[in-house]
C-alpha atoms as a PDB file:
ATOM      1  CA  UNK A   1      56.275 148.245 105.830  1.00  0.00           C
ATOM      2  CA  UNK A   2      59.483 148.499 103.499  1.00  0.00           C
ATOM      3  CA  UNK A   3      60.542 145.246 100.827  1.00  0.00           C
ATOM      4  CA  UNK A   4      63.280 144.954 103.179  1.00  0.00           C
ATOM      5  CA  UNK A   5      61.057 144.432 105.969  1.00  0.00           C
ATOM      6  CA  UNK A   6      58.770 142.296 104.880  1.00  0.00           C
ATOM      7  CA  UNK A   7      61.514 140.088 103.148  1.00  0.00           C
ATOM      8  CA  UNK A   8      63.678 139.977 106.241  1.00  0.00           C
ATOM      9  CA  UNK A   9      59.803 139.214 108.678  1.00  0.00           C
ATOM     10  CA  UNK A  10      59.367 136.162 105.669  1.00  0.00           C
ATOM     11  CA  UNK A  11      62.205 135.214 106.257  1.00  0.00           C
ATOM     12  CA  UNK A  12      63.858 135.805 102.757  1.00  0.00           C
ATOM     13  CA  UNK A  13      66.684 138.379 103.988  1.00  0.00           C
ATOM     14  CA  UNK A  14      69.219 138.575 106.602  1.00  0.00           C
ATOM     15  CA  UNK A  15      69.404 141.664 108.559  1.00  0.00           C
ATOM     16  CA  UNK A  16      72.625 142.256 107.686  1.00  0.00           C
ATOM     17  CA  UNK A  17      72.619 145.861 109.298  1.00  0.00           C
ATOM     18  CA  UNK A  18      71.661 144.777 112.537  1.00  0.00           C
ATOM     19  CA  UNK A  19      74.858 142.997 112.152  1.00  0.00           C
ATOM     20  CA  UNK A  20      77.139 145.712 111.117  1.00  0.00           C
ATOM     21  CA  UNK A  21      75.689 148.134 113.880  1.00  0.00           C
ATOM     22  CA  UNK A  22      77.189 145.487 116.433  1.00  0.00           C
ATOM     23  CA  UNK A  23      80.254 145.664 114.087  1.00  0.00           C
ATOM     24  CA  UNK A  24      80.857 149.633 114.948  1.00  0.00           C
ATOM     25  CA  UNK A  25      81.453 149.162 119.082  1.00  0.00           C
ATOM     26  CA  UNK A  26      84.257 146.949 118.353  1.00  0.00           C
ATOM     27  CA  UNK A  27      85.425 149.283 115.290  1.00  0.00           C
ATOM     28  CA  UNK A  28      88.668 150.995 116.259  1.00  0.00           C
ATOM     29  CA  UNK A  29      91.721 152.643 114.308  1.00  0.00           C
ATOM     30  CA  UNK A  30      94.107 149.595 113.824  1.00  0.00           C
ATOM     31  CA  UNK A  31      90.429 148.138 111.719  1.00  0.00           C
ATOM     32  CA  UNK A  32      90.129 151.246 109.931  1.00  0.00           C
ATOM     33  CA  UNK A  33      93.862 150.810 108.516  1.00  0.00           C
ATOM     34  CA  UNK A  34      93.444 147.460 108.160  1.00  0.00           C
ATOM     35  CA  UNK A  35      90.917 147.984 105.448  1.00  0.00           C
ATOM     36  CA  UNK A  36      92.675 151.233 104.179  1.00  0.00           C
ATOM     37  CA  UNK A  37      95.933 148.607 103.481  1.00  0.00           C
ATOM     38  CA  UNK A  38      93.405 145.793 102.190  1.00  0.00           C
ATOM     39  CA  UNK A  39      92.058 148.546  99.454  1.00  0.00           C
ATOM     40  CA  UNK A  40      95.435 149.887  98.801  1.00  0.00           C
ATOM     41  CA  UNK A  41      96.561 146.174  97.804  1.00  0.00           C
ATOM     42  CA  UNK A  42      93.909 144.935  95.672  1.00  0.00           C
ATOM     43  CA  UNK A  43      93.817 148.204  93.841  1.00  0.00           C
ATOM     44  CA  UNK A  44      97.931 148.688  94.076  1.00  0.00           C
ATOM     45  CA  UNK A  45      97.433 152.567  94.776  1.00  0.00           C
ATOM     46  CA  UNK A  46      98.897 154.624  97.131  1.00  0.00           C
ATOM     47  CA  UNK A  47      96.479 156.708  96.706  1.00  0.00           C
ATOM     48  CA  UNK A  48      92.828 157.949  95.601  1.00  0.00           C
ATOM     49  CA  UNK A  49      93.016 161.152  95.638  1.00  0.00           C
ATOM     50  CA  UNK A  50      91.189 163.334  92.831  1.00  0.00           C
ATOM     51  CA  UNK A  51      89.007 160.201  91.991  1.00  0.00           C
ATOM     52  CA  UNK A  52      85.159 158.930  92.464  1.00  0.00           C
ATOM     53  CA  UNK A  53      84.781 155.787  94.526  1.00  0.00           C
ATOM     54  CA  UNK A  54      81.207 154.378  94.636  1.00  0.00           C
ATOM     55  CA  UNK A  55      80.297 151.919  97.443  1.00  0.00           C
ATOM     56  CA  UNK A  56      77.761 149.604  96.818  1.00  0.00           C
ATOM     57  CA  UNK A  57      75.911 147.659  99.454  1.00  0.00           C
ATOM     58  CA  UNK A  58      78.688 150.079 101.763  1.00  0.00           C
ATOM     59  CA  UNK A  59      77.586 147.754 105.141  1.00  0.00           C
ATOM     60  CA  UNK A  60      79.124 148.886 108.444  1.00  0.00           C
ATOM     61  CA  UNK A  61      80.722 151.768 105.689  1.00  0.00           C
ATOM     62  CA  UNK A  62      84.286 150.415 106.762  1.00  0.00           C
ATOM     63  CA  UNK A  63      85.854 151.020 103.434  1.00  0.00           C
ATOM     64  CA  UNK A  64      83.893 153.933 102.562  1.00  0.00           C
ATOM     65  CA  UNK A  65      85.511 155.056 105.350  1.00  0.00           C
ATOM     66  CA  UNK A  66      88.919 153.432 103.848  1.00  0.00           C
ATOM     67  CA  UNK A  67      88.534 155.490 100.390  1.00  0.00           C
ATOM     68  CA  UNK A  68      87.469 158.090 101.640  1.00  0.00           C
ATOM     69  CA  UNK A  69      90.840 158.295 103.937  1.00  0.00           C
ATOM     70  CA  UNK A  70      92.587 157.450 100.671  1.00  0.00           C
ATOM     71  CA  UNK A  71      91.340 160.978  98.740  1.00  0.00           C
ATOM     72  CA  UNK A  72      88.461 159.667  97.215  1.00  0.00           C
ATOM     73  CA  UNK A  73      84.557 161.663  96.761  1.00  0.00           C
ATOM     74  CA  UNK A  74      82.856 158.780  98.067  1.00  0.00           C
ATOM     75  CA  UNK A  75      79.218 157.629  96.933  1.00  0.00           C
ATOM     76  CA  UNK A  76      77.663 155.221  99.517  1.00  0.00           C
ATOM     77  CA  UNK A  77      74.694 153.422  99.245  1.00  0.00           C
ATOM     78  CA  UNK A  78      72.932 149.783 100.599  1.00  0.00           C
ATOM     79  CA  UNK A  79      69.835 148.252 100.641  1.00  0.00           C
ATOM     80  CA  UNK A  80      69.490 147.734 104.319  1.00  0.00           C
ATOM     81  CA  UNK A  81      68.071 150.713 106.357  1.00  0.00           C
ATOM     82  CA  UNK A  82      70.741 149.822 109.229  1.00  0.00           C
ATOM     83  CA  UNK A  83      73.549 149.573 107.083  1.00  0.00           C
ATOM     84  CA  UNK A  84      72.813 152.941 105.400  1.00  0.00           C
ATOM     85  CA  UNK A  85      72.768 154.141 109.485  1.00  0.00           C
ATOM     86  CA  UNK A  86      76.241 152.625 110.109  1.00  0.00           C
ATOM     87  CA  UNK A  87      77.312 154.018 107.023  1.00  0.00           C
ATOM     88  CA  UNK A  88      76.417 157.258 107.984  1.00  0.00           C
ATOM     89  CA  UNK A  89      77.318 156.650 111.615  1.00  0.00           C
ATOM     90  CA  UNK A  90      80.870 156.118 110.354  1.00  0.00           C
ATOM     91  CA  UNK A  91      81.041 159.509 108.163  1.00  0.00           C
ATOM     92  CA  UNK A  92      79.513 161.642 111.153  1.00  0.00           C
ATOM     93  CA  UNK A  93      82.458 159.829 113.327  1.00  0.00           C
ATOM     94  CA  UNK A  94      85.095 160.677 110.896  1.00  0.00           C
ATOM     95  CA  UNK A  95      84.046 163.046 108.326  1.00  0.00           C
ATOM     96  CA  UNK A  96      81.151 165.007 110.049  1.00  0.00           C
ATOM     97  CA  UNK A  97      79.601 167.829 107.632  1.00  0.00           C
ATOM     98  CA  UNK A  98      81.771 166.384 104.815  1.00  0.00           C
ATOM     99  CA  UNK A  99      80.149 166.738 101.240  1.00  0.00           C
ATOM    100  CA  UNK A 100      82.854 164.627  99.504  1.00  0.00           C
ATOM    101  CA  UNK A 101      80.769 161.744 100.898  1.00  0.00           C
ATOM    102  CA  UNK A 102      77.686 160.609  99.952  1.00  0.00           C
ATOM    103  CA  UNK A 103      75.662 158.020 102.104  1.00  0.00           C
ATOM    104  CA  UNK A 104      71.997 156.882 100.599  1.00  0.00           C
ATOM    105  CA  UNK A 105      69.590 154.002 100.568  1.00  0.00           C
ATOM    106  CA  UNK A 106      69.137 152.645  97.381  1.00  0.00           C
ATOM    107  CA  UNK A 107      69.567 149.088  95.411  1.00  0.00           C
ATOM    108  CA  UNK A 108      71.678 148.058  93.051  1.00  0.00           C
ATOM    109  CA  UNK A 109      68.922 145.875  91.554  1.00  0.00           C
ATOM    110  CA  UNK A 110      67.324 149.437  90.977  1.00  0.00           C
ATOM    111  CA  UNK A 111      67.885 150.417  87.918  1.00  0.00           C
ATOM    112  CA  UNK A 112      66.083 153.507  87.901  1.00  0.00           C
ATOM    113  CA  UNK A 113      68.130 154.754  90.898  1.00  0.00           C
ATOM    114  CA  UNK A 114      70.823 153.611  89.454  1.00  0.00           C
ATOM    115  CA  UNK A 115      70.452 155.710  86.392  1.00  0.00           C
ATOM    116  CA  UNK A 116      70.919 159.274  88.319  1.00  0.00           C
ATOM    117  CA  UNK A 117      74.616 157.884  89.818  1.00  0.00           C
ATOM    118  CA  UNK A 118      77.357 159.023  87.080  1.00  0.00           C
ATOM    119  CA  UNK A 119      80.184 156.436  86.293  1.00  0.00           C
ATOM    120  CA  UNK A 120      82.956 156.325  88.528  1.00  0.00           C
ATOM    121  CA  UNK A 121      86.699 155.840  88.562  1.00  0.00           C
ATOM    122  CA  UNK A 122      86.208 153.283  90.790  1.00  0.00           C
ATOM    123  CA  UNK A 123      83.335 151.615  91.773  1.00  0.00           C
ATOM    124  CA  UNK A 124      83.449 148.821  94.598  1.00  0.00           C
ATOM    125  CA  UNK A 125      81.520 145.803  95.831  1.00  0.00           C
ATOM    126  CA  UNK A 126      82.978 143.310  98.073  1.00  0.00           C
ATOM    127  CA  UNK A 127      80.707 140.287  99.654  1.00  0.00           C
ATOM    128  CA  UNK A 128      77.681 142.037  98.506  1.00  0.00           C
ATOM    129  CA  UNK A 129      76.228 141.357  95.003  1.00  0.00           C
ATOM    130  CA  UNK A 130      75.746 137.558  95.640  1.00  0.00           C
ATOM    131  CA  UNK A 131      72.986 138.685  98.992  1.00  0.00           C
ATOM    132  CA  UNK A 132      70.750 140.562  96.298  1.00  0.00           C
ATOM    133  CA  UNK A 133      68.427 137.072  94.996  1.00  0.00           C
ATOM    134  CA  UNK A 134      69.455 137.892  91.522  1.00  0.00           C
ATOM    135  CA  UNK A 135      73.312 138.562  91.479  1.00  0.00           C
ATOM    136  CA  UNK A 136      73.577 137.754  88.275  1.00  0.00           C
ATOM    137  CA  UNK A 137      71.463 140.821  87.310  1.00  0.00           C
ATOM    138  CA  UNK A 138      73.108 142.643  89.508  1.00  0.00           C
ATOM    139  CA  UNK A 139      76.339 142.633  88.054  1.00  0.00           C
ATOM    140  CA  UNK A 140      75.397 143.021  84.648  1.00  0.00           C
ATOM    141  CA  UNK A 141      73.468 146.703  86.578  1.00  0.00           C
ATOM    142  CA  UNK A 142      77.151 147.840  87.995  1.00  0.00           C
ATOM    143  CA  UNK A 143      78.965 147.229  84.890  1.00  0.00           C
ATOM    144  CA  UNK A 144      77.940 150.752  83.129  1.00  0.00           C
ATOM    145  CA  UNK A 145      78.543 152.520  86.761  1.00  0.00           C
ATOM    146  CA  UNK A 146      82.847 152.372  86.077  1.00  0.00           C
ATOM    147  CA  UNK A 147      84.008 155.056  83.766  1.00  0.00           C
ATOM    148  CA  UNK A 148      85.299 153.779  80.461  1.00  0.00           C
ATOM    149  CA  UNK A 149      89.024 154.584  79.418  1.00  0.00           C
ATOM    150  CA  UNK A 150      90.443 153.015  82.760  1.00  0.00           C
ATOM    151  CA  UNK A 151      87.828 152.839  85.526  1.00  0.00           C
ATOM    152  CA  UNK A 152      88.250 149.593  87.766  1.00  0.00           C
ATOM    153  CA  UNK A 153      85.576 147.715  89.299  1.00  0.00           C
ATOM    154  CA  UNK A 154      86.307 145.547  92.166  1.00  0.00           C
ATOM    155  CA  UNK A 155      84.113 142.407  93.325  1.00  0.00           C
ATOM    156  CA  UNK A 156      84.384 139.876  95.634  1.00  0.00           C
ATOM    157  CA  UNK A 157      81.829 136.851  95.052  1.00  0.00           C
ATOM    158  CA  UNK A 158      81.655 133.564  96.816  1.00  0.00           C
ATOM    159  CA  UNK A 159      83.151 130.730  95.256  1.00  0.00           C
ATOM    160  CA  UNK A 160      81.076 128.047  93.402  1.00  0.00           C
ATOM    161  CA  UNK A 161      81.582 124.502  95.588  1.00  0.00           C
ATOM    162  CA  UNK A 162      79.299 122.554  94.134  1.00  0.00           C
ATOM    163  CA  UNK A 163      76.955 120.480  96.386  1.00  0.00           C
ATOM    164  CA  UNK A 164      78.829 122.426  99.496  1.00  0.00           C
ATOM    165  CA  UNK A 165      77.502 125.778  98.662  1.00  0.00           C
ATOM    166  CA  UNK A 166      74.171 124.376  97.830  1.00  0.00           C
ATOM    167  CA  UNK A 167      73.686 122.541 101.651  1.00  0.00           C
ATOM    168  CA  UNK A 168      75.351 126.237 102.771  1.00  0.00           C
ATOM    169  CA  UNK A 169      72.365 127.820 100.977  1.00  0.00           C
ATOM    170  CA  UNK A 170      69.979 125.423 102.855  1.00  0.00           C
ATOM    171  CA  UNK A 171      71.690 126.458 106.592  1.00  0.00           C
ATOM    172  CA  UNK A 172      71.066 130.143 105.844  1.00  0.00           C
ATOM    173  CA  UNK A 173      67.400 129.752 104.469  1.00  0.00           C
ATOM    174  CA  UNK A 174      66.696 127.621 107.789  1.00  0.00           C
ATOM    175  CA  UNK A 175      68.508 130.010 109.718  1.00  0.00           C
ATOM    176  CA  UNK A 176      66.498 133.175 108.609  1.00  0.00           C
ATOM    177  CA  UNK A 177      63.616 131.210 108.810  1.00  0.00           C
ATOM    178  CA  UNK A 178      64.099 129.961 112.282  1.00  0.00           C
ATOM    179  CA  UNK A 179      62.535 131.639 115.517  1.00  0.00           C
ATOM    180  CA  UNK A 180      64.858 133.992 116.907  1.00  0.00           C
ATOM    181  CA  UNK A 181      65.848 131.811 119.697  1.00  0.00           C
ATOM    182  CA  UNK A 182      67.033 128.828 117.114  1.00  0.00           C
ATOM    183  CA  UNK A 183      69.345 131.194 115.563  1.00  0.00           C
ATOM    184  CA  UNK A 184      72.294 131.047 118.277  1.00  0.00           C
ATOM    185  CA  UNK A 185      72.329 127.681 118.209  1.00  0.00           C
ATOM    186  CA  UNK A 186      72.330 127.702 114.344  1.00  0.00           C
ATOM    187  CA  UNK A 187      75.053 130.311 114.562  1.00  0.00           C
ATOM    188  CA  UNK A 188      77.407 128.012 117.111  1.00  0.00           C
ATOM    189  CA  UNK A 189      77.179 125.487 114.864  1.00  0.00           C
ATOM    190  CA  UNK A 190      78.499 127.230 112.001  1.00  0.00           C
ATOM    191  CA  UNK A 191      81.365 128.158 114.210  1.00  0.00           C
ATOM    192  CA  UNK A 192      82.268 125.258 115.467  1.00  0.00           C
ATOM    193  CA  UNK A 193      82.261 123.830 111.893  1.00  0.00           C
ATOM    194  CA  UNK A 194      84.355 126.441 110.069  1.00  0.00           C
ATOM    195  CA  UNK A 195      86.396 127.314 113.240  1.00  0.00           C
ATOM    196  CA  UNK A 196      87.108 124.021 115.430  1.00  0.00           C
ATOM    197  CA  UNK A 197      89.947 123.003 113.255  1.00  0.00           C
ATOM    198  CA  UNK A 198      91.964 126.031 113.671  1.00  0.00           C
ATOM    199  CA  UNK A 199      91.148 126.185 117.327  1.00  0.00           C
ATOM    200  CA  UNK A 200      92.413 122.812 117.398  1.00  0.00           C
ATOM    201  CA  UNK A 201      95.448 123.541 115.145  1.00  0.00           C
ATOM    202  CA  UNK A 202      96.123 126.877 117.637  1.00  0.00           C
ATOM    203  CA  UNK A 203      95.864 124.433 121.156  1.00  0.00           C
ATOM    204  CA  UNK A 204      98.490 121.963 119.559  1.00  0.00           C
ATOM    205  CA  UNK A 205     101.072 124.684 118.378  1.00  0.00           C
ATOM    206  CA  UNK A 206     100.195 126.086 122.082  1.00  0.00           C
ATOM    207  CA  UNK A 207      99.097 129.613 120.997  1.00  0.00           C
ATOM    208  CA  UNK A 208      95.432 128.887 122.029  1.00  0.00           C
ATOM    209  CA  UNK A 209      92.908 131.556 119.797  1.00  0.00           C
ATOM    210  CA  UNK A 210      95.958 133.017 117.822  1.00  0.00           C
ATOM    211  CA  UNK A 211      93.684 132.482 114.734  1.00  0.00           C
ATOM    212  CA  UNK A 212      90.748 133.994 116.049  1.00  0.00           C
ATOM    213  CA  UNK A 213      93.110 137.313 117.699  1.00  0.00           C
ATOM    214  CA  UNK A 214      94.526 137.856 114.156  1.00  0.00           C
ATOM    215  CA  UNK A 215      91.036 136.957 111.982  1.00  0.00           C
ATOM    216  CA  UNK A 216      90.873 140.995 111.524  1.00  0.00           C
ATOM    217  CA  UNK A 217      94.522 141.015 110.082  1.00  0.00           C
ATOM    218  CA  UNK A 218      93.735 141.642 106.301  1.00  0.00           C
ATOM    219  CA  UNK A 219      90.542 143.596 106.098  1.00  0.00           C
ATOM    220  CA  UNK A 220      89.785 144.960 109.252  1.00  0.00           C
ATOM    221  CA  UNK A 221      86.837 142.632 110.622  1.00  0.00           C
ATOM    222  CA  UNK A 222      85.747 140.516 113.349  1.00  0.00           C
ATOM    223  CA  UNK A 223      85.711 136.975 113.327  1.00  0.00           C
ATOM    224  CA  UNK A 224      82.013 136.429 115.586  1.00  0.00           C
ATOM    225  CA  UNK A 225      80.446 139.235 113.665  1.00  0.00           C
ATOM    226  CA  UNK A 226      81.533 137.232 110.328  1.00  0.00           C
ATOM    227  CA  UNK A 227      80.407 134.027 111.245  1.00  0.00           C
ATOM    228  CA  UNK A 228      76.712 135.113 112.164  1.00  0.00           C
ATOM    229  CA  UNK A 229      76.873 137.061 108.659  1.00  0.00           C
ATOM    230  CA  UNK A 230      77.915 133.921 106.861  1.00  0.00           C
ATOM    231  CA  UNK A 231      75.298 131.716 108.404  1.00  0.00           C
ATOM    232  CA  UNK A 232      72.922 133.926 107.941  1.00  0.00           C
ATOM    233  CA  UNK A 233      74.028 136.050 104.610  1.00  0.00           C
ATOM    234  CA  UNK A 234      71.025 134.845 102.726  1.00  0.00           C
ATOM    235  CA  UNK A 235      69.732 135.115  99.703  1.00  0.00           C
ATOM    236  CA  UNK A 236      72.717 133.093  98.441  1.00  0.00           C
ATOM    237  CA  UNK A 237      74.540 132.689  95.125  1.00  0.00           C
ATOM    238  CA  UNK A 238      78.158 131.769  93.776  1.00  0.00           C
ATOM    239  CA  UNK A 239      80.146 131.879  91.027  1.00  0.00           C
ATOM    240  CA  UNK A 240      83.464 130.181  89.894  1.00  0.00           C
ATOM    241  CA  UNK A 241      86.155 133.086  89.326  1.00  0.00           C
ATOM    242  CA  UNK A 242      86.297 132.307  85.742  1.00  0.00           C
ATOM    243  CA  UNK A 243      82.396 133.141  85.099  1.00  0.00           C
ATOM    244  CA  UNK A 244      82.971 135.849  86.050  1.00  0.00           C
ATOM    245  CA  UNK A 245      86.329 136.836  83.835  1.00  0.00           C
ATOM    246  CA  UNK A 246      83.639 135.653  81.212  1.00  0.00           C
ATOM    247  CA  UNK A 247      80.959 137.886  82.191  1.00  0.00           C
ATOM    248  CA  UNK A 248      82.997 141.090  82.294  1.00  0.00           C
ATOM    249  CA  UNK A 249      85.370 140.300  79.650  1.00  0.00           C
ATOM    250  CA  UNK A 250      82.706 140.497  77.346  1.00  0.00           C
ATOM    251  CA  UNK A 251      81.120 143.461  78.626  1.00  0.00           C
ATOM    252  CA  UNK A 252      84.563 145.532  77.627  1.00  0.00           C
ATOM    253  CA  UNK A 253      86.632 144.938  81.041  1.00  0.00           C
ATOM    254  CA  UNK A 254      90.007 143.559  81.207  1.00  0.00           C
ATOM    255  CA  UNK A 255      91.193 141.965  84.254  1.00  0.00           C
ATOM    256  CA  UNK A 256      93.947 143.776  86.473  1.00  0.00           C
ATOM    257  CA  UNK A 257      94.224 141.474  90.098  1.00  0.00           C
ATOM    258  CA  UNK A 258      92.905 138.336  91.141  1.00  0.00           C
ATOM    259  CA  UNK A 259      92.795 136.479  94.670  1.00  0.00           C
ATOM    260  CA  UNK A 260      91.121 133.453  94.627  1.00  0.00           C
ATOM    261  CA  UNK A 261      90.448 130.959  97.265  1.00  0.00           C
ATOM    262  CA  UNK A 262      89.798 126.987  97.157  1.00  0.00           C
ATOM    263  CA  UNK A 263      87.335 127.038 100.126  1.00  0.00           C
ATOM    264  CA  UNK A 264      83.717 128.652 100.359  1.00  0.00           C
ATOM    265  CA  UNK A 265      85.408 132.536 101.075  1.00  0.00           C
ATOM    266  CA  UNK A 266      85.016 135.139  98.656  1.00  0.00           C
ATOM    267  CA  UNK A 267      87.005 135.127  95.259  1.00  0.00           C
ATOM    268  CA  UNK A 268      88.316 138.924  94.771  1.00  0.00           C
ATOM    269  CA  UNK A 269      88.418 140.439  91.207  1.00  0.00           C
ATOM    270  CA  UNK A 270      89.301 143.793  90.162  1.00  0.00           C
ATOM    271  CA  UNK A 271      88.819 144.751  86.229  1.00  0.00           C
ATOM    272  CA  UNK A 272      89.594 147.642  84.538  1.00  0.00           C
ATOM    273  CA  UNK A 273      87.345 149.233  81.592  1.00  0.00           C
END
């Protein structure tokens, strides 16, 4: 049995790829845009033609997908078995035969595998690096993966809230190590607790569920899928956005676009080196 086997049967790991494989029957080409726009934005490019994009922990392989549509020689890897199979899934859809993308298993707590990947002009990681048990680490490993003399790296790590995130941390450790039939129940909590007021909001403006028919405007994704992979994203970490501007300041970045948020979502961060 793999690491990632044994930590997700203990109860230490979410199977996030189990969760992204239900993510590609409701994938479609408005999502796939979606992302390609979200991407274009955060990196304000047209374009990524000519340049190396390397995906790491790629999931359902949405937005290696996205660069890839964008001109880029993609590199995709992820931990998780399933997600490396969406991943793939995704380029045999789209891109079948292609060898301008790259999908393989590997970890970014790895340094070893990480060692035979050359730098990149622009190497990506959103929601990821905090679901590793030692993000820290982790983004001090994808720091020498971006190409000195202008390569970006963009990140998206939750936000530090305190005593919030810590009782968040708790859910998801219960939730992984619940018996599969505690989970739903788990999981409808979760949405009714970060979902009932905008239902409620949506009933009184009488446009019942206009929140949850619009959740994929931004980045392409689906709002159930999201809320089982937020109860149960674990392992768990955070980070305020300016520990991070910290971190990677002193490692030789600059930083180029920030989007932060004042809730428990993801802050996004893209630096240039």
């Amino acid at each position: 049995m793999s690491n990632h086997a044994i930590e997700i049967s203990a109860g230490e790991r979410f199977a996030f790829g189990a969760n992204w494989t239900r993510f590609l029957s409701v994938l479609d080409d408005d999502r796939v845009e979606e992302a390609i726009r979200s991407l274009k934005g955060m990196l304000g490019v047209e374009s990524l033609a000519g340049l190396s994009f390397i995906d790491i922990g790629s999931g359902s392989g949405l937005f290696s997908l996205a660069a890839r549509r964008l001109g880029a020689r993609v590199h995709s890897f992820d931990y998780d078995p399933q997600s490396v199979a969406c991943t793939t899934e995704l380029r045999r859809r789209y891109y079948p035969g292609d060898g301008e993308w790259v999908v393989e298993q590997g970890s970014v707590l790895d340094r070893e595998y990480l060692s035979r990947l050359e730098q990149s002009d622009v190497v990506y990681s959103w929601g990821v690096l905090h679901h590793t048990g030692n993000m820290w680490q982790a983004l001090e490993n994808v720091a020498p993966l971006v190409k000195s003399g202008g390569g970006r790296l963009f990140i998206a790590i939750y936000n530090d809230q305190g005593g919030t995130s810590r009782r968040w941390a708790a859910v998801k450790s219960l939730y992984n190590r619940a018996p599969q039939p505690f989970r739903f129940p788990i999981a409808l909590a979760s949405f009714v607790w970060n979902w009932g007021p905008e239902m409620v909001k949506d009933v009184l403006k009488g446009r019942p569920f206009e929140s949850w028919r619009n959740y994929g405007a931004g980045r392409g994704m689906n709002p159930w899928i999201d809320v089982v992979d937020w109860v149960g994203g674990y392992p768990f970490e955070v980070a305020k956005p300016e520990a991070l501007f910290h971190f990677f300041r002193a490692r030789g970045f600059a930083l180029e676009n920030l989007r932060t948020v004042n809730n428990l979502g993801c802050n996004q961060l893209v630096f240039t080196r």
